[in-house]
N, C-alpha and C. Protein backbone atom coordinates (compact mmCIF):
# COMPACT_ATOMS: atom_id res chain seq x y z
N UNK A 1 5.73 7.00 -15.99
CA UNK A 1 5.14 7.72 -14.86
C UNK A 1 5.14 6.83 -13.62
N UNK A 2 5.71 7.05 -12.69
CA UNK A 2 6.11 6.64 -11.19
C UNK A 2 4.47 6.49 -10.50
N UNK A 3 3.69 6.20 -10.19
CA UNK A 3 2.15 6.61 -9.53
C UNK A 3 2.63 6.27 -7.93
N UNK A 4 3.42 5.24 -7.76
CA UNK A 4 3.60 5.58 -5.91
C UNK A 4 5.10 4.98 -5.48
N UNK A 5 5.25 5.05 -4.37
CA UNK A 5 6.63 4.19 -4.20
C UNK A 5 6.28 3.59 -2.76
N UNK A 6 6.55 2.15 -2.63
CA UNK A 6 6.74 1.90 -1.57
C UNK A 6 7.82 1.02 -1.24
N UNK A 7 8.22 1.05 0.13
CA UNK A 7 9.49 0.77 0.73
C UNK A 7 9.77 1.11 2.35
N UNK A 8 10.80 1.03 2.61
CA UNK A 8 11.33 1.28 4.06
C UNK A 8 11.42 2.78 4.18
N UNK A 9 11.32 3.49 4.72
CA UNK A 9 11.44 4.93 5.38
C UNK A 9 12.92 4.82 5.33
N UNK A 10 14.10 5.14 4.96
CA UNK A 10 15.43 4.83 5.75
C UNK A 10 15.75 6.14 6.10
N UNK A 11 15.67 7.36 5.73
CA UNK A 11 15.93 8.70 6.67
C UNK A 11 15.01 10.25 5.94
N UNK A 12 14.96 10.69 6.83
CA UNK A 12 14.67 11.92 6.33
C UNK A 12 15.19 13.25 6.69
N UNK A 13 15.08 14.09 5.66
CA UNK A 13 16.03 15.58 5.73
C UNK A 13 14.89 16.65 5.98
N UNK A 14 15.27 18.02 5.67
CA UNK A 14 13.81 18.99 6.18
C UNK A 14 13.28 19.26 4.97
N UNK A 15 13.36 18.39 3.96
CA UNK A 15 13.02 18.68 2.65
C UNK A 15 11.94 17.42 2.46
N UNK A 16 13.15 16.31 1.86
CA UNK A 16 12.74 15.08 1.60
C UNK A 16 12.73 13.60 2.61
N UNK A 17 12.50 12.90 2.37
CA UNK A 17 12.37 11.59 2.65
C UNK A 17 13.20 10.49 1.92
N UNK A 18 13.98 9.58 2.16
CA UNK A 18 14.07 8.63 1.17
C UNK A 18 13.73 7.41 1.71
N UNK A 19 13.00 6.57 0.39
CA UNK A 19 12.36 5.13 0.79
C UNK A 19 13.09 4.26 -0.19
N UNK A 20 13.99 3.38 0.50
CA UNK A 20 14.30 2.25 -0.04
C UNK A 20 13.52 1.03 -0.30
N UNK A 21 13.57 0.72 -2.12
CA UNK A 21 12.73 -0.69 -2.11
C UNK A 21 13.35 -1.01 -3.53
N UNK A 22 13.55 -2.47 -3.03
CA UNK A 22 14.10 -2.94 -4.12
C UNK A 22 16.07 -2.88 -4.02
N UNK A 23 16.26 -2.09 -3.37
CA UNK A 23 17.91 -1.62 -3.60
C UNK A 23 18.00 -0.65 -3.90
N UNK A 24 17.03 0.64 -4.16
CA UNK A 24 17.19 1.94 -4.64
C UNK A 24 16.56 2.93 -3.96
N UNK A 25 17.02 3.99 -3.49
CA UNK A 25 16.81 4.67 -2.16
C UNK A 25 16.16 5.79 -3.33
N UNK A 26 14.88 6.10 -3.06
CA UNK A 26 13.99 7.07 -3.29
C UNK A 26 14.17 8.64 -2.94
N UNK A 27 14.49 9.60 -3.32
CA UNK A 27 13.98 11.18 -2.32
C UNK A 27 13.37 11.48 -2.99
N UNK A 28 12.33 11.68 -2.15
CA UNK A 28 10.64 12.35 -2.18
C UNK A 28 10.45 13.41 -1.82
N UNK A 29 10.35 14.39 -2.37
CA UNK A 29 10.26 15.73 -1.74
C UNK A 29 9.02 15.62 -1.54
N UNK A 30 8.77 15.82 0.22
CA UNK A 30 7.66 16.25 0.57
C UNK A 30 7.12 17.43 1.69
N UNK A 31 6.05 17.61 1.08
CA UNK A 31 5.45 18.75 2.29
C UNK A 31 5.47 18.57 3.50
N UNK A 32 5.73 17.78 4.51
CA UNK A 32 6.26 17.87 5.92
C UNK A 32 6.87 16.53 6.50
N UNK A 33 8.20 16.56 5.82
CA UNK A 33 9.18 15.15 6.13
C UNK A 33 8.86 14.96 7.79
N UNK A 34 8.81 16.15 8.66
CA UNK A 34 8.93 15.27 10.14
C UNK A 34 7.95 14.78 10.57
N UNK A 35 6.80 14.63 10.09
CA UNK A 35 5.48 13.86 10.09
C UNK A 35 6.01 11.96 10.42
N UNK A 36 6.78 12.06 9.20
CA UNK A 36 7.08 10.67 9.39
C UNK A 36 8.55 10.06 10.08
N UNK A 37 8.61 11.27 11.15
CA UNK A 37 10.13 11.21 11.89
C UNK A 37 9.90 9.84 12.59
N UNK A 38 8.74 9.07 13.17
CA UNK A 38 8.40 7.93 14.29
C UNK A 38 8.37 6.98 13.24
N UNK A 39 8.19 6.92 11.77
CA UNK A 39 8.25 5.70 11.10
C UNK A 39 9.60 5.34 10.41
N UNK A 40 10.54 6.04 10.70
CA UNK A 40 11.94 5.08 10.00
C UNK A 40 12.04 3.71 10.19
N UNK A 41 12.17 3.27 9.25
CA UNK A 41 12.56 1.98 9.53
C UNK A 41 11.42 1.00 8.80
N UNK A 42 9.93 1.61 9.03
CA UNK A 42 8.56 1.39 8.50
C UNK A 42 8.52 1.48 7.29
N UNK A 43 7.46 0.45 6.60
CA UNK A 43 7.01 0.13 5.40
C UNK A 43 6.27 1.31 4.89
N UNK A 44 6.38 1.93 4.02
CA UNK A 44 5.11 2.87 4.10
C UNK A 44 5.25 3.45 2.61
N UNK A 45 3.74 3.85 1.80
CA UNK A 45 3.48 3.80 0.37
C UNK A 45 3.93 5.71 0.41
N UNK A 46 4.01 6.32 -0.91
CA UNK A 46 4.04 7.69 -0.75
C UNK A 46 3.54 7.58 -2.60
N UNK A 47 2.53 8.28 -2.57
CA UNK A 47 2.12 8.55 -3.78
C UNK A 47 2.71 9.78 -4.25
N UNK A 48 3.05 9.64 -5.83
CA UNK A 48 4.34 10.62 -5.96
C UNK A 48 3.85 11.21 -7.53
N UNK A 49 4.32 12.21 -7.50
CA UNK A 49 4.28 13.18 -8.80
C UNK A 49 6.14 13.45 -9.49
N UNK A 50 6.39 12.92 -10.80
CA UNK A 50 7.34 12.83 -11.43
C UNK A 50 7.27 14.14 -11.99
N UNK A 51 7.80 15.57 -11.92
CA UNK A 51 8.71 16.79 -12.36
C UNK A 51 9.93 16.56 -12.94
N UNK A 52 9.78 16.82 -14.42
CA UNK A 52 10.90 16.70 -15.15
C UNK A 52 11.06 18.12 -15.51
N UNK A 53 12.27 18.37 -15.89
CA UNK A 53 12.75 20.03 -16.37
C UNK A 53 13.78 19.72 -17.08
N UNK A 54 14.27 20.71 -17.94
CA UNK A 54 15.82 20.51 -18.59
C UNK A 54 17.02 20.12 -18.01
N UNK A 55 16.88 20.67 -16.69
CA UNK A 55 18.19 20.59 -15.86
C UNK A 55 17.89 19.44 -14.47
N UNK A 56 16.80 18.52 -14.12
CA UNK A 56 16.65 18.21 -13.14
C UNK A 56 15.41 17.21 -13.25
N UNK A 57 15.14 16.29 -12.49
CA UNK A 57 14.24 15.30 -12.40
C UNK A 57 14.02 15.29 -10.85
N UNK A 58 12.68 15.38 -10.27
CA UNK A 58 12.51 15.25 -9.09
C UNK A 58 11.17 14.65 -9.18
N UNK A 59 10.96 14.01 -7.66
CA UNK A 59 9.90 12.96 -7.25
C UNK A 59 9.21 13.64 -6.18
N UNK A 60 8.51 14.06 -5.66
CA UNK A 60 7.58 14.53 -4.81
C UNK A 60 6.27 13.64 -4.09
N UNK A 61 6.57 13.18 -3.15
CA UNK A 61 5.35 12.08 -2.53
C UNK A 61 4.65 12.79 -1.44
N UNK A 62 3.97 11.92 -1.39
CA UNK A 62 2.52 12.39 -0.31
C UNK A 62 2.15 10.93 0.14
N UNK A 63 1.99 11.28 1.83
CA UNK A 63 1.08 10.23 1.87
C UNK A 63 -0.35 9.78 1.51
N UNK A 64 -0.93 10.26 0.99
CA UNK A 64 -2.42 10.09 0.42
C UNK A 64 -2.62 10.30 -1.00
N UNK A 65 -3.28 9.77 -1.98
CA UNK A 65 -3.66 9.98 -3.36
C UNK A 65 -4.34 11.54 -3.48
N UNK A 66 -5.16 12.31 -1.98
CA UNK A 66 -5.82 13.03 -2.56
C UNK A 66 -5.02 14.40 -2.29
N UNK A 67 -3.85 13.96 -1.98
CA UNK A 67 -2.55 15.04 -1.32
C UNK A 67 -2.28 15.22 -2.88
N UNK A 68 -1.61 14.22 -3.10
CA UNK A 68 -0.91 14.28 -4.63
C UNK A 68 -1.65 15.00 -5.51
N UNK A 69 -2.67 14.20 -5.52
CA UNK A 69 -4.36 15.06 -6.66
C UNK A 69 -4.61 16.69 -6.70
N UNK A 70 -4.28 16.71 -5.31
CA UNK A 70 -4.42 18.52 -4.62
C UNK A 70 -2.95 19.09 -5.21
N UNK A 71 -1.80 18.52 -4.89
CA UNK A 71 -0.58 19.60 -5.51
C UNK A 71 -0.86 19.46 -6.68
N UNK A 72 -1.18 18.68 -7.68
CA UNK A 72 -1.25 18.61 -8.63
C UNK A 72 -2.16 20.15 -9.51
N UNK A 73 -3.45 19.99 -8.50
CA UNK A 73 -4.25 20.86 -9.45
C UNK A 73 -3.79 22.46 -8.82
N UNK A 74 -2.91 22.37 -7.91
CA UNK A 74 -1.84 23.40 -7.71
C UNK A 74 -1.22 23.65 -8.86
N UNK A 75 -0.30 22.84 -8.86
CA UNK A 75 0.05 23.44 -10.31
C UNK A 75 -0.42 23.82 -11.47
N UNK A 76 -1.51 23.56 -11.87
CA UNK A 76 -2.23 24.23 -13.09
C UNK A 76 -2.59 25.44 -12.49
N UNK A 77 -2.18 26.41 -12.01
CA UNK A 77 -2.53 27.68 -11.37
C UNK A 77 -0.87 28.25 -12.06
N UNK A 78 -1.59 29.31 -12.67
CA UNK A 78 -0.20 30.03 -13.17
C UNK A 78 0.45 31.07 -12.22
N UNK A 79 1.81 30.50 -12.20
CA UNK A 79 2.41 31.02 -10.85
C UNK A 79 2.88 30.73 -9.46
N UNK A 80 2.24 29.21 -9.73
CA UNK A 80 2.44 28.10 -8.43
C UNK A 80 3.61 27.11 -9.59
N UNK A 81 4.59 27.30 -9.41
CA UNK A 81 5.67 25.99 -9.46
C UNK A 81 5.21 24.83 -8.45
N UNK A 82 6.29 23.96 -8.51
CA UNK A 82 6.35 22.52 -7.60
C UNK A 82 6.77 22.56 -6.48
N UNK A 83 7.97 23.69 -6.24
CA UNK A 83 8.33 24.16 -4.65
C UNK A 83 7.57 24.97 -3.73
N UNK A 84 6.43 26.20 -4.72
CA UNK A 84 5.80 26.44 -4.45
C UNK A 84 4.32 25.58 -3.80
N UNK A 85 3.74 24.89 -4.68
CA UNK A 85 2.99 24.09 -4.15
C UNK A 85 2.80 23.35 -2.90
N UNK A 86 4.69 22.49 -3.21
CA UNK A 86 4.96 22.22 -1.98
C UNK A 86 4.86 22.67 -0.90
N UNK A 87 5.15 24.10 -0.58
CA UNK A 87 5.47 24.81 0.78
C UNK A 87 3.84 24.94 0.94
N UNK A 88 2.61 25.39 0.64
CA UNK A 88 1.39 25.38 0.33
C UNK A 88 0.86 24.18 0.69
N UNK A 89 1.02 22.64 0.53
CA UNK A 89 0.66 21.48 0.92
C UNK A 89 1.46 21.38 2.43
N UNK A 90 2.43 22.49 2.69
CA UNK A 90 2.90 22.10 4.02
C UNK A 90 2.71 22.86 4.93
N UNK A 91 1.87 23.71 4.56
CA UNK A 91 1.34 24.72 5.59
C UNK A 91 -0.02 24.66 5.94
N UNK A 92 -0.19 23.93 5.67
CA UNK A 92 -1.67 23.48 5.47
C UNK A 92 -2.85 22.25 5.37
N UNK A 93 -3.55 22.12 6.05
CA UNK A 93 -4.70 20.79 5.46
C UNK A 93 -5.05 20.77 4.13
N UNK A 94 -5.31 19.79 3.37
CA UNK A 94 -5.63 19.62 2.33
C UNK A 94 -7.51 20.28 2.50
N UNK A 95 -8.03 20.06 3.35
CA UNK A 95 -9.15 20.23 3.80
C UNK A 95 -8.96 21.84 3.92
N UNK A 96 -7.94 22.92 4.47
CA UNK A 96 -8.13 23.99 4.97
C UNK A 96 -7.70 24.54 3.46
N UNK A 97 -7.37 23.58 3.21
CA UNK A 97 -6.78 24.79 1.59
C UNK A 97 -7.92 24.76 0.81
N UNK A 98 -8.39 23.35 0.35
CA UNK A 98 -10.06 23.44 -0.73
C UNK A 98 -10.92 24.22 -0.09
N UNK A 99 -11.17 24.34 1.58
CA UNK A 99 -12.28 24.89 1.68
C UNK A 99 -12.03 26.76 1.69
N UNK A 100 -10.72 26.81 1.77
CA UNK A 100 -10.42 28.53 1.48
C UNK A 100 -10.91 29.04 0.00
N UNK A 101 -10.57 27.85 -1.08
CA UNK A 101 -10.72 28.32 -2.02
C UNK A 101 -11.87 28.49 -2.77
N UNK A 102 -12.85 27.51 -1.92
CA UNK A 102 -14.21 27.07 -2.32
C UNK A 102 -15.19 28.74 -1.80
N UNK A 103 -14.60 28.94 -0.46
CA UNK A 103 -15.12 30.11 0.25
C UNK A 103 -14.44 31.05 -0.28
N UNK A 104 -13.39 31.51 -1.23
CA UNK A 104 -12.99 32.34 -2.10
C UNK A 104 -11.97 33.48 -1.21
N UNK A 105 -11.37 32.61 -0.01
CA UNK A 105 -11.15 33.40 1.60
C UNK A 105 -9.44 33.83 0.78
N UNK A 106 -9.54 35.49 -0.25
CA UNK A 106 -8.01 35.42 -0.52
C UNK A 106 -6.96 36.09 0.85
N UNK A 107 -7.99 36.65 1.63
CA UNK A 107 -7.56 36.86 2.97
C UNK A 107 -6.12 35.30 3.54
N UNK A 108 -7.01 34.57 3.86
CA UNK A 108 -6.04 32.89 4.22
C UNK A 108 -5.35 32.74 2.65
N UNK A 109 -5.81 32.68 1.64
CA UNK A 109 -4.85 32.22 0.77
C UNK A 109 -3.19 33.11 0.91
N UNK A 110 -3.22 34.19 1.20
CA UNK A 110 -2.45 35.08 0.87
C UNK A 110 -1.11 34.80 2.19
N UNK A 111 -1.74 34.24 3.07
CA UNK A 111 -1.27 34.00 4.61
C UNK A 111 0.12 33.16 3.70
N UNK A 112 0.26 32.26 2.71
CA UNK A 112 1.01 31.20 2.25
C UNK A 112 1.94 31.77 1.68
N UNK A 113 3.57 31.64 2.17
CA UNK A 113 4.30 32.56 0.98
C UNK A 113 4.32 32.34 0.03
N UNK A 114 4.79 33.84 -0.78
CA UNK A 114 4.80 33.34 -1.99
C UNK A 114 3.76 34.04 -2.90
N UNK A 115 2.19 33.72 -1.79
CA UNK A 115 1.03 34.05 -2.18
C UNK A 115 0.78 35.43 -2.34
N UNK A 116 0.80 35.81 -3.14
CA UNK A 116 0.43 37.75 -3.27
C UNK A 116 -1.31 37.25 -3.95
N UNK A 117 -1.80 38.58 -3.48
CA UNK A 117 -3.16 38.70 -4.00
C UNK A 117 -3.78 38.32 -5.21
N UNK A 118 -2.96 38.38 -6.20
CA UNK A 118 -3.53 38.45 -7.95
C UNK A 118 -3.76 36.43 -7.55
N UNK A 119 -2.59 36.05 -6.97
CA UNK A 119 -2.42 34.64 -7.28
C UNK A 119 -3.52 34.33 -6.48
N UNK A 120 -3.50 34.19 -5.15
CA UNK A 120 -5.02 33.90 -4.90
C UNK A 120 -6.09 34.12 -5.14
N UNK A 121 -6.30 35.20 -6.01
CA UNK A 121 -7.81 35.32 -6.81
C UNK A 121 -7.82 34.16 -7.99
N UNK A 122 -6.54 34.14 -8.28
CA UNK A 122 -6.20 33.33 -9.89
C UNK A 122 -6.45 32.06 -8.91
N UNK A 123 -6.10 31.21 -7.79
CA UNK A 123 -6.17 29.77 -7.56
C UNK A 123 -7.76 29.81 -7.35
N UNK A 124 -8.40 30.74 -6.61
CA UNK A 124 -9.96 30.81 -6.51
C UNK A 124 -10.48 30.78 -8.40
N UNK A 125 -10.17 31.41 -9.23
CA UNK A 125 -10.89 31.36 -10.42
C UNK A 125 -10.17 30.14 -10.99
N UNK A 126 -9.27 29.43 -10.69
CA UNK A 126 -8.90 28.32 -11.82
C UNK A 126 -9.61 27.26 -11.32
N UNK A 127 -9.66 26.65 -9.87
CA UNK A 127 -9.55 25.95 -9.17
C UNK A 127 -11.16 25.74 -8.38
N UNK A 128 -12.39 26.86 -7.80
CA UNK A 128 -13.34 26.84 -7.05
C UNK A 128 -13.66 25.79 -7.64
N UNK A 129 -14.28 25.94 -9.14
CA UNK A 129 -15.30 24.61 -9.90
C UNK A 129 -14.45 23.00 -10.13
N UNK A 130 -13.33 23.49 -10.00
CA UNK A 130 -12.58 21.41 -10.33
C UNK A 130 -12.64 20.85 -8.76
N UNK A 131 -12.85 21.82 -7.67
CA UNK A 131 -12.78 21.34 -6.62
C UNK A 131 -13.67 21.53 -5.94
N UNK A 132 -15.65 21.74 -6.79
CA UNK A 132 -16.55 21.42 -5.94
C UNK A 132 -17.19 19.81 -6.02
N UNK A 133 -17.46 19.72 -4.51
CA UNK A 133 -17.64 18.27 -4.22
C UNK A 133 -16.28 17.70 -3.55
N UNK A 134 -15.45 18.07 -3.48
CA UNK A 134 -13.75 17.48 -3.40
C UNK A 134 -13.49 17.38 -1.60
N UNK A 135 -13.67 16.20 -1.31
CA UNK A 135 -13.75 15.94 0.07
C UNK A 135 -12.34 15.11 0.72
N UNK A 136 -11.54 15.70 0.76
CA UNK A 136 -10.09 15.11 0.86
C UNK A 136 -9.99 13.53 2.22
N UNK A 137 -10.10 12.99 1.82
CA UNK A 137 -9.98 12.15 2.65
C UNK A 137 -8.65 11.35 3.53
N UNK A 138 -8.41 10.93 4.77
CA UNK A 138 -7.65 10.76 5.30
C UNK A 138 -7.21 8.73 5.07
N UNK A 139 -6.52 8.73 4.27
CA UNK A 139 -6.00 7.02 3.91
C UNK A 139 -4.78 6.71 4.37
N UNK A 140 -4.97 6.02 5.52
CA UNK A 140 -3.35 5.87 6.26
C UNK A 140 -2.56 5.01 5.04
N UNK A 141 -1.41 5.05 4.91
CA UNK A 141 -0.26 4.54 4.71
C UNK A 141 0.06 3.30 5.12
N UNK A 142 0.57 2.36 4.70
CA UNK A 142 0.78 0.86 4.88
C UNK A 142 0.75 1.04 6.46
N UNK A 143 1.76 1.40 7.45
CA UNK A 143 1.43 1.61 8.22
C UNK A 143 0.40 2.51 9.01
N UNK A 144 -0.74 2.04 9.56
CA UNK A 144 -1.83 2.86 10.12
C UNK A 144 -1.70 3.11 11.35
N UNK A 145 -0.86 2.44 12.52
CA UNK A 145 -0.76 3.39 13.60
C UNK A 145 0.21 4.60 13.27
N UNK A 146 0.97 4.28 12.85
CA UNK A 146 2.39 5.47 12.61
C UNK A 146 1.20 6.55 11.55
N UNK A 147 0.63 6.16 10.58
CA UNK A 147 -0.32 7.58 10.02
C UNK A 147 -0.79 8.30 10.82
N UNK A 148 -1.45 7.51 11.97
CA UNK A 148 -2.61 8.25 12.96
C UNK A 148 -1.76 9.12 13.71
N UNK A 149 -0.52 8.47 14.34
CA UNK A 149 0.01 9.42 15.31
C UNK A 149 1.02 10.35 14.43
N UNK A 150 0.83 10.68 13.38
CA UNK A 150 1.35 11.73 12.12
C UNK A 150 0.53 12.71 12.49
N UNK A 151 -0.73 12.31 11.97
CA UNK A 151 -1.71 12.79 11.77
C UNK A 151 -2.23 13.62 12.57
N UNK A 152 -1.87 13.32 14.16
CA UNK A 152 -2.28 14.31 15.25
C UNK A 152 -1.02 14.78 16.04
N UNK A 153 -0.22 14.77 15.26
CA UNK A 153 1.43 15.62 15.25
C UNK A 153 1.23 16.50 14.63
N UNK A 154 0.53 16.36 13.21
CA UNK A 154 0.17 17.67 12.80
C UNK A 154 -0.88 18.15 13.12
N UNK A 155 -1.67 17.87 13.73
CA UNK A 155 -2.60 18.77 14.22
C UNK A 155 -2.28 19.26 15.58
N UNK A 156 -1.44 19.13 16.76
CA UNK A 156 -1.24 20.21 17.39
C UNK A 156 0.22 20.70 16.83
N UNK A 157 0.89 20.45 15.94
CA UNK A 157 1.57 21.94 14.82
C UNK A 157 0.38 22.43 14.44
N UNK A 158 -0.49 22.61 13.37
CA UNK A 158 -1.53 23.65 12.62
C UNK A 158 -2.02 24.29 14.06
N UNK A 159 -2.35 23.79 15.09
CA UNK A 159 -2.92 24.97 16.28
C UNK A 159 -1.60 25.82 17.20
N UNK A 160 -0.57 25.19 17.41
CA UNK A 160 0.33 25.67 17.97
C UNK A 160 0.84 26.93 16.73
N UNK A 161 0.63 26.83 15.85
CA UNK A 161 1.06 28.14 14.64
C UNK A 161 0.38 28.77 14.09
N UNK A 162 -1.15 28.62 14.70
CA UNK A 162 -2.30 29.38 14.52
C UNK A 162 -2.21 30.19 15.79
N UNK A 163 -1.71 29.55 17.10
CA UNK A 163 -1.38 30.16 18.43
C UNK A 163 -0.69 31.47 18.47
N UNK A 164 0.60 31.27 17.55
CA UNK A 164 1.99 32.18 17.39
C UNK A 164 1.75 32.85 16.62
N UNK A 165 0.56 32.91 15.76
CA UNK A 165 0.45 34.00 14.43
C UNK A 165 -0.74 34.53 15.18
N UNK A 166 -1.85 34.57 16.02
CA UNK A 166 -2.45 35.24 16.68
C UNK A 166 -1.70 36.16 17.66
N UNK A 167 -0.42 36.02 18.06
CA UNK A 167 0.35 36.53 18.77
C UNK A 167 1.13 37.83 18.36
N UNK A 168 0.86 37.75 16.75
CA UNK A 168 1.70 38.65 15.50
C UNK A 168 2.81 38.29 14.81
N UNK A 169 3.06 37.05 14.81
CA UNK A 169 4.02 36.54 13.87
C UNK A 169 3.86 36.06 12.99
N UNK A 170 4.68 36.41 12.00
CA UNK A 170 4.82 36.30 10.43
C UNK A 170 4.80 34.83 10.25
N UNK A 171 4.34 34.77 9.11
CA UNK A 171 4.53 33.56 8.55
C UNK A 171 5.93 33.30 8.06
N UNK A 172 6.29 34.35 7.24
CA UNK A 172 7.75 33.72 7.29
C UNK A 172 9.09 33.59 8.70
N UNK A 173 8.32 34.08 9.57
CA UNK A 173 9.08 33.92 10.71
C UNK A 173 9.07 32.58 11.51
N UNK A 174 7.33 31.97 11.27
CA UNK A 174 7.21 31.08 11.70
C UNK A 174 7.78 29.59 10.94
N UNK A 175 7.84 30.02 9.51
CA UNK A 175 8.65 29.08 8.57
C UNK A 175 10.03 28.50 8.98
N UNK A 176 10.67 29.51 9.75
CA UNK A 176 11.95 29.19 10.33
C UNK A 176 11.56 28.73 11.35
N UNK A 177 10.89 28.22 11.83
CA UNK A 177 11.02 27.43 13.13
C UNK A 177 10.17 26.26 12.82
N UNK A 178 9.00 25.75 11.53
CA UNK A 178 7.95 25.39 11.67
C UNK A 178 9.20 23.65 11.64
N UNK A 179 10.06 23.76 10.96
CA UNK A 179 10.87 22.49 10.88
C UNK A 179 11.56 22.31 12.28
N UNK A 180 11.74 22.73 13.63
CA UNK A 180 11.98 22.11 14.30
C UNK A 180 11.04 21.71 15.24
N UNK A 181 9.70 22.39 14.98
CA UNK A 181 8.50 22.59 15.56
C UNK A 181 8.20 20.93 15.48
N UNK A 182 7.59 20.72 13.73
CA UNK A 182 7.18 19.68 13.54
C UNK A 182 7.68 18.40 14.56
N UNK A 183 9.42 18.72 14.49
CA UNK A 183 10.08 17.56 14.85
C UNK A 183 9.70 16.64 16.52
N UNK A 184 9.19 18.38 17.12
CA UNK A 184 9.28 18.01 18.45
C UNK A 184 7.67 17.52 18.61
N UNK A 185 6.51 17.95 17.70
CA UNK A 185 5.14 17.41 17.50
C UNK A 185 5.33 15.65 17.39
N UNK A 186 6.08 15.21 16.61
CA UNK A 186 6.20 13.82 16.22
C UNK A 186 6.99 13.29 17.43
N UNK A 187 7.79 13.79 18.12
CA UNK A 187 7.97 13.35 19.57
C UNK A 187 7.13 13.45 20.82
N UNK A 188 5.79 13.85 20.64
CA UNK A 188 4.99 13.61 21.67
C UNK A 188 4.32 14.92 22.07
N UNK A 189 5.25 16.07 21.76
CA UNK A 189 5.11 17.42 22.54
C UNK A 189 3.61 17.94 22.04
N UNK A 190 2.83 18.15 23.48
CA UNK A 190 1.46 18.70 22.79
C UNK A 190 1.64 20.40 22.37
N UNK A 191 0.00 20.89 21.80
CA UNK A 191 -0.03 21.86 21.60
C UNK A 191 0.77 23.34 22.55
N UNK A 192 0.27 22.95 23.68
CA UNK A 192 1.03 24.08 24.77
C UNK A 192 3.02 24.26 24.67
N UNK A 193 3.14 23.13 24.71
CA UNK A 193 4.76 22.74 24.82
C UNK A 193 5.41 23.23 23.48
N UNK A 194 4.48 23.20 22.46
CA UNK A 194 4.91 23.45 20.93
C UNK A 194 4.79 24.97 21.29
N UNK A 195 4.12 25.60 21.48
CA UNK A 195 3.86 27.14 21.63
C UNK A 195 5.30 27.71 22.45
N UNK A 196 4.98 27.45 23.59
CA UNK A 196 6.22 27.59 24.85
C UNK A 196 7.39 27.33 23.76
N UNK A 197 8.24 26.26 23.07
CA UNK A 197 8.81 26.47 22.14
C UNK A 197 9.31 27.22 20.93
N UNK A 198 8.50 27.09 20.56
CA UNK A 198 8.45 28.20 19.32
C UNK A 198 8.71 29.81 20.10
N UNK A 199 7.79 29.86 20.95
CA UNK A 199 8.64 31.56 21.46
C UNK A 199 9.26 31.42 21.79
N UNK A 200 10.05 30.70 22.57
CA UNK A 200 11.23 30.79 22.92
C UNK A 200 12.34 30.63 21.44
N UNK A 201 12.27 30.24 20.52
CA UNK A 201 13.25 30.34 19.66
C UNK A 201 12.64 31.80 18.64
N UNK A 202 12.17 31.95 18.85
CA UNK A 202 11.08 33.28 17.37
C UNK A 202 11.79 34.82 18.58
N UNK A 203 11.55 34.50 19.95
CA UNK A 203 12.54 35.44 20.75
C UNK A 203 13.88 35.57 20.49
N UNK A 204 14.39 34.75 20.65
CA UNK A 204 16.16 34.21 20.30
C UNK A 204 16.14 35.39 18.80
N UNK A 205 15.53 34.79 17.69
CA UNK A 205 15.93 35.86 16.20
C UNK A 205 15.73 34.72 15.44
């Protein structure tokens, strides 16, 4: 069992990440690779969950232990796979997801694709009691300035796509854009500029 990897950032795709250490280049599938678009090159830990299957072996990291902890008890929900989960850890705070489920809100759960109704009653009944008390905490990554300015990259993405879905757009509409969205969040662009963006491409088709 793999528990974390650390290494150099050397590139990332709209999927994964790979971290070289040692001589062996890592891909990490994670819930929002352009988070860490400003740290290539950077040292940085990714706590990781090992998925084995008949046909495939994959690694899935997070920057935080209580990221990992959270997809994890994702998956013991019947009906949430690992890609699933994933897209779910990437649409989301770790904080906005426990406290939906704690508040039993299948209204927001359902917002997540994928998510049909039965399943969000099922993550509220598997999940309310393993995750009372469960206070997700924010633990930068070897590097701590590059976490912080992650960290509030994604937070004007989560308001800039709370902006565009008050507007009437789909979540899966916004899925197609949320990867170039991110990219331009980790380049500086605040909340307003992310909005102005995004309609302009969600107009386009």
């Amino acid at each position: 069992m793999i528990d974390f990897v650390e290494g150099t950032l050397v590139y990332l795709e709209s999927e994964f990440v790979v971290v070289e250490t040692g001589g062996i280049g890592y891909r990490l599938f994670s819930p929002n690779p352009y988070a860490f678009i400003q740290s290539q090159g950077m040292k940085l830990r990714f706590f990781t969950h090992h998925h084995v299957r008949e046909d495939a072996m994959h690694l899935y990291g997070f920057a935080t232990r209580d990221e990992r902890d959270l997809y994890r008890k994702l998956l013991e929900v019947t009906g949430i796979g690992p890609k699933g989960a994933l897209t779910i850890m990437g649409a989301a705070t770790p904080e906005e997801i426990v406290r939906a489920i704690q508040q039993e809100n299948v209204a927001y759960l359902t917002k997540f694709p994928g998510i049909g109704k039965k399943t969000a009653q099922r993550m509220i009944l598997d999940l309310k009691d393993k995750l009372a008390g469960y206070t997700p905490s924010m633990v930068l990554p070897v590097d701590g300035v590059a976490a912080a300015a992650a960290h509030n990259a994604h937070s004007s993405l989560t308001e800039a796509l709370e902006a565009l879905a008050a507007l009437g757009y789909t979540d899966m509409e916004m899925l197609k854009i949320k990867s170039e969205l991110a990219a331009q969040a980790e380049a500086g662009a605040d909340v307003e500029r992310l909005i102005k963006l995004g309609l302009a491409q969600l107009m386009r088709g």
